[in-house]
C-alpha atoms as a PDB file:
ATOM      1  CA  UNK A   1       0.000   0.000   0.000  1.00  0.00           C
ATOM      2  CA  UNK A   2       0.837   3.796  -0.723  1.00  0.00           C
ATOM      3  CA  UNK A   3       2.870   5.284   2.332  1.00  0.00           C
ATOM      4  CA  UNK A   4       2.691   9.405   0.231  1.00  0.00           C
ATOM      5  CA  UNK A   5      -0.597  11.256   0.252  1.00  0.00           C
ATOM      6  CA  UNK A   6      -2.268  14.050  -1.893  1.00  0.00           C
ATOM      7  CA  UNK A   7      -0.811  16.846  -1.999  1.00  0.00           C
ATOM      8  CA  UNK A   8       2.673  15.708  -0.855  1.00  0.00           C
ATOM      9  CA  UNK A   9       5.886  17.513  -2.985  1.00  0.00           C
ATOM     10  CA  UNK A  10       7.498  14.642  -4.513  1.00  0.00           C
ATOM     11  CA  UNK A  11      10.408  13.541  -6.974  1.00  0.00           C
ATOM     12  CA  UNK A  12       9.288  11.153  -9.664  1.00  0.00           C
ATOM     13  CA  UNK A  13      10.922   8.730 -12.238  1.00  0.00           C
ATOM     14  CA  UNK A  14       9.019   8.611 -15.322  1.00  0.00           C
ATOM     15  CA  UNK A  15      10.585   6.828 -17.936  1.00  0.00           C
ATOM     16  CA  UNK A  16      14.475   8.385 -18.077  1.00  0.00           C
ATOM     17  CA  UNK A  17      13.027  11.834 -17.140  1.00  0.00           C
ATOM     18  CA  UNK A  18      13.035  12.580 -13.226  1.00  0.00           C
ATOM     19  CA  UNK A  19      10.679  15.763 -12.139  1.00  0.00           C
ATOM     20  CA  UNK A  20       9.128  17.229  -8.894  1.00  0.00           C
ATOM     21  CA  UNK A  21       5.667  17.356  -8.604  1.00  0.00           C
ATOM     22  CA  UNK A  22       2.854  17.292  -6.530  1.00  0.00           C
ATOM     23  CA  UNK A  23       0.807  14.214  -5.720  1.00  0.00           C
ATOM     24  CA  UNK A  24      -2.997  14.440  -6.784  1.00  0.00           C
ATOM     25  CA  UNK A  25      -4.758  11.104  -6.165  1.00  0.00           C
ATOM     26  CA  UNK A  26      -3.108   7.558  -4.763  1.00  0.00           C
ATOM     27  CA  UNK A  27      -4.042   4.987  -6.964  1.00  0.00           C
ATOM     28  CA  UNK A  28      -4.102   0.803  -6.498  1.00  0.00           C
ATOM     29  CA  UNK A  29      -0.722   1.017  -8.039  1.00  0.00           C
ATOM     30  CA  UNK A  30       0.362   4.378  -9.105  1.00  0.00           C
ATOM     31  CA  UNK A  31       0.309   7.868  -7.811  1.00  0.00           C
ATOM     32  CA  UNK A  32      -1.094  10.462 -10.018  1.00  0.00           C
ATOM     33  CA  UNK A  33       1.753  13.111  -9.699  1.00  0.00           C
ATOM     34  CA  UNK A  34       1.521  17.082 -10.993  1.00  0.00           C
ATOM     35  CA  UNK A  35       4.392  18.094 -12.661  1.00  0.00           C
ATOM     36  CA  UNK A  36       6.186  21.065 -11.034  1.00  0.00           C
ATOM     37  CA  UNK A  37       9.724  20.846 -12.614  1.00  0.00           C
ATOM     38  CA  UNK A  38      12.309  19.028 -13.760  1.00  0.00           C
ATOM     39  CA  UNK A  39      15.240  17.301 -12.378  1.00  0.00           C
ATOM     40  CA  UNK A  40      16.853  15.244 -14.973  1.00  0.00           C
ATOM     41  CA  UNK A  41      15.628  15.748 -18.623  1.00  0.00           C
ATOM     42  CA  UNK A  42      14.474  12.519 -20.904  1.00  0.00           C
ATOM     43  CA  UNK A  43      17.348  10.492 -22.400  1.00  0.00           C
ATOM     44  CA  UNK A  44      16.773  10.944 -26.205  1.00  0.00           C
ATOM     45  CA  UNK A  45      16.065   7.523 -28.413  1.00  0.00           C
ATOM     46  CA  UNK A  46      15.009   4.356 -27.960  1.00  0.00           C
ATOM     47  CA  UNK A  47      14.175   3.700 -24.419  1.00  0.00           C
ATOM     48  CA  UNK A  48      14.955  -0.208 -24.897  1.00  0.00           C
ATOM     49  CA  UNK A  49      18.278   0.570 -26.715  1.00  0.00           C
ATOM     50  CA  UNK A  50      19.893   3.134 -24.349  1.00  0.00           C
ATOM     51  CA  UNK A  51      22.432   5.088 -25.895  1.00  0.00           C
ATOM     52  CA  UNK A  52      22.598   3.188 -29.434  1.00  0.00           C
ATOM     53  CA  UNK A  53      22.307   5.034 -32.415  1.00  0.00           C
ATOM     54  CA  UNK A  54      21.581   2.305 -34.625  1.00  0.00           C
ATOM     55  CA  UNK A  55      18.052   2.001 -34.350  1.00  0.00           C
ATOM     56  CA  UNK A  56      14.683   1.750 -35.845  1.00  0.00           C
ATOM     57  CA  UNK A  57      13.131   4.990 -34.607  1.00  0.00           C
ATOM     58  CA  UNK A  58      15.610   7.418 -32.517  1.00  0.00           C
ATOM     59  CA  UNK A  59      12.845   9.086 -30.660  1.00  0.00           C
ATOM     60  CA  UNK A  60      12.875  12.933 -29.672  1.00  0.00           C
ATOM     61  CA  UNK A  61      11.856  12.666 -26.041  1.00  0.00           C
ATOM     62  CA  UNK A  62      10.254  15.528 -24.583  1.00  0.00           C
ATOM     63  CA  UNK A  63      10.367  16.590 -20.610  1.00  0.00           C
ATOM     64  CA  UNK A  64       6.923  16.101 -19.389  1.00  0.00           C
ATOM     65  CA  UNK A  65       4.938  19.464 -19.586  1.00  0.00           C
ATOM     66  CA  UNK A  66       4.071  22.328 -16.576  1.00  0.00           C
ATOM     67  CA  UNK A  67       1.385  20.235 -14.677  1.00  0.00           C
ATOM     68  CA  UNK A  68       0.814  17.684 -16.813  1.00  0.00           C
ATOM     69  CA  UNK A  69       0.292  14.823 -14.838  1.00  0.00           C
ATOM     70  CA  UNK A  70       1.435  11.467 -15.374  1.00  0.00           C
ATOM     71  CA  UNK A  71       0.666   7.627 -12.988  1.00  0.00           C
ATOM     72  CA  UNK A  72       4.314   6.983 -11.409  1.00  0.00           C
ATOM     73  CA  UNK A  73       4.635   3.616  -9.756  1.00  0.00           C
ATOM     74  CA  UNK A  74       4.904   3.949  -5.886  1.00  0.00           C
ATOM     75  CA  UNK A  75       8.608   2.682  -5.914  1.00  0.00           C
ATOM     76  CA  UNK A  76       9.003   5.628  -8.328  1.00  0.00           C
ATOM     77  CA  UNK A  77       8.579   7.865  -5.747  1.00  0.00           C
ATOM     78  CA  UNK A  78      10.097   9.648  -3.019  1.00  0.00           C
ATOM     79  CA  UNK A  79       9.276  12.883  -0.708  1.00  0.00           C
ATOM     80  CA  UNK A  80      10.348  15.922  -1.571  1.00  0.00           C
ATOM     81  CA  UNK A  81      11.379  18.966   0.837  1.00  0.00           C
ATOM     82  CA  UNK A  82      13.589  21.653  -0.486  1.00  0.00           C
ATOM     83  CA  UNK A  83      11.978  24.465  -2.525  1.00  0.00           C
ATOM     84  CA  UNK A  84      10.153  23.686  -6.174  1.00  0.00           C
ATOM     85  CA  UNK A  85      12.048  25.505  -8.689  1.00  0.00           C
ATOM     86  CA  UNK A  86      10.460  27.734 -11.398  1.00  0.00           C
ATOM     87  CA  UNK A  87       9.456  25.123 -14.132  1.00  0.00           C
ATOM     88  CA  UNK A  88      10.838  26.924 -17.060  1.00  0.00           C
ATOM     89  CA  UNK A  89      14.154  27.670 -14.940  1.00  0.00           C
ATOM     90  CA  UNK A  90      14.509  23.894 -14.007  1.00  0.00           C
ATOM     91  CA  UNK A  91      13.578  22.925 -17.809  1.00  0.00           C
ATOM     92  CA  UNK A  92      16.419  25.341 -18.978  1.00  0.00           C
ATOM     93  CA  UNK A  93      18.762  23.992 -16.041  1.00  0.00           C
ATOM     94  CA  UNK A  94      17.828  20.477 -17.553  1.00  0.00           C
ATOM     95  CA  UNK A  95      18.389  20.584 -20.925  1.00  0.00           C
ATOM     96  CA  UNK A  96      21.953  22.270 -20.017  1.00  0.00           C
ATOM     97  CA  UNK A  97      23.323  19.501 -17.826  1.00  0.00           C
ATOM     98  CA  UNK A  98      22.321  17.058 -20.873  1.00  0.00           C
ATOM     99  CA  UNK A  99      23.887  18.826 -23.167  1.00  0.00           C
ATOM    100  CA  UNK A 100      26.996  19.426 -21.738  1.00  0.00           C
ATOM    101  CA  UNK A 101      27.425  15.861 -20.732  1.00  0.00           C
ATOM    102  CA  UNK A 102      26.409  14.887 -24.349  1.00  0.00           C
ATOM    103  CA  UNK A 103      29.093  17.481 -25.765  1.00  0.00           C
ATOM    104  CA  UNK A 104      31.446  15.449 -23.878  1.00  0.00           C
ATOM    105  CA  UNK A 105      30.824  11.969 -25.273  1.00  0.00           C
ATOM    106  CA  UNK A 106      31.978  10.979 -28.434  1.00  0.00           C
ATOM    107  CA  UNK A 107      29.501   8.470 -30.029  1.00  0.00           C
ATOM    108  CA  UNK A 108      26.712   8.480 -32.836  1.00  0.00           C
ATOM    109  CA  UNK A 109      23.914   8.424 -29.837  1.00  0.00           C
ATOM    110  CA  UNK A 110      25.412  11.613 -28.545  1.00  0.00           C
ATOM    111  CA  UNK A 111      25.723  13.184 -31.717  1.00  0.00           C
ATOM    112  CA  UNK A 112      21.864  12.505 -32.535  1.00  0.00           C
ATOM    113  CA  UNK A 113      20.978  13.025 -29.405  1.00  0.00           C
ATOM    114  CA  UNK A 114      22.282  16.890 -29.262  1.00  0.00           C
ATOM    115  CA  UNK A 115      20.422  17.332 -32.650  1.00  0.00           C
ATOM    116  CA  UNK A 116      17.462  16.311 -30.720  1.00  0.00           C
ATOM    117  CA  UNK A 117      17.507  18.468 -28.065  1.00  0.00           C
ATOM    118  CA  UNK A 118      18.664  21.664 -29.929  1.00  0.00           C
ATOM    119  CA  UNK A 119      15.100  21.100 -32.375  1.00  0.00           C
ATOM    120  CA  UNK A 120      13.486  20.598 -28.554  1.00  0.00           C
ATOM    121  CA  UNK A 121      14.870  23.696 -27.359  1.00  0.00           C
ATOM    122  CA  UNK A 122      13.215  25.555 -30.296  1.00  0.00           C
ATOM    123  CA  UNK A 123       9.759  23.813 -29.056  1.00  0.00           C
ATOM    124  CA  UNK A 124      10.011  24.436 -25.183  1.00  0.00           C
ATOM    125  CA  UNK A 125      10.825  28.682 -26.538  1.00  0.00           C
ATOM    126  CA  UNK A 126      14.504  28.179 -24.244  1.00  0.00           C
END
């Protein structure tokens, strides 16, 4: 059983993206979380092919969007309680820790990945 309740402040794991949000209903197996900001944006491709290039579909992942809200499994989950950043300011934050540490690898992945993010930059007005 769910140990969080609604309206708790909350870090979240969806998919590769991690966020802070607020919980808004407890579910048999999820919670139902608002997004607030973001913490660590989406790795870019094919979730079941981390970090390969040579693909079917490399996928342009987008961070989840200001209070969008999205079912996180409980173990997904964990309290939250320093201060919730600006969302745009956290996106921005985001997308700059990626791309530095994709500047610094040297692989096919990185290379699409970058390309990725720089058309998602354009879509997110950064």
């Amino acid at each position: 059983m769910s140990e969080l309740q609604i309206g708790e402040i909350v870090t979240a794991i969806y998919k590769t993206g991690k966020y802070i949000g607020e919980i808004t209903e407890v579910r048999p197996q999820h919670y139902l979380v608002r997004i607030l900001a973001v913490l660590k944006h989406p790795m870019q491709g094919d979730l079941h092919n981390p970090k390969d290039a040579d693909v079917l579909i490399f996928h342009e992942r987008k961070a989840l969007s200001y209070r969008e809200q999205a079912n996180i499994p409980y173990k997904m989950v964990k309290i939250y309680e320093n201060e919730v950043p600006d969302y745009m300011e956290s996106l921005k934050e985001a997308v700059a820790i990626m791309k530095k540490e994709l500047v610094e690898t040297t692989s096919e992945w990185a290379e699409m990945s970058l390309k990725a993010l720089e058309s998602l930059e354009k879509d997110y007005k950064l």
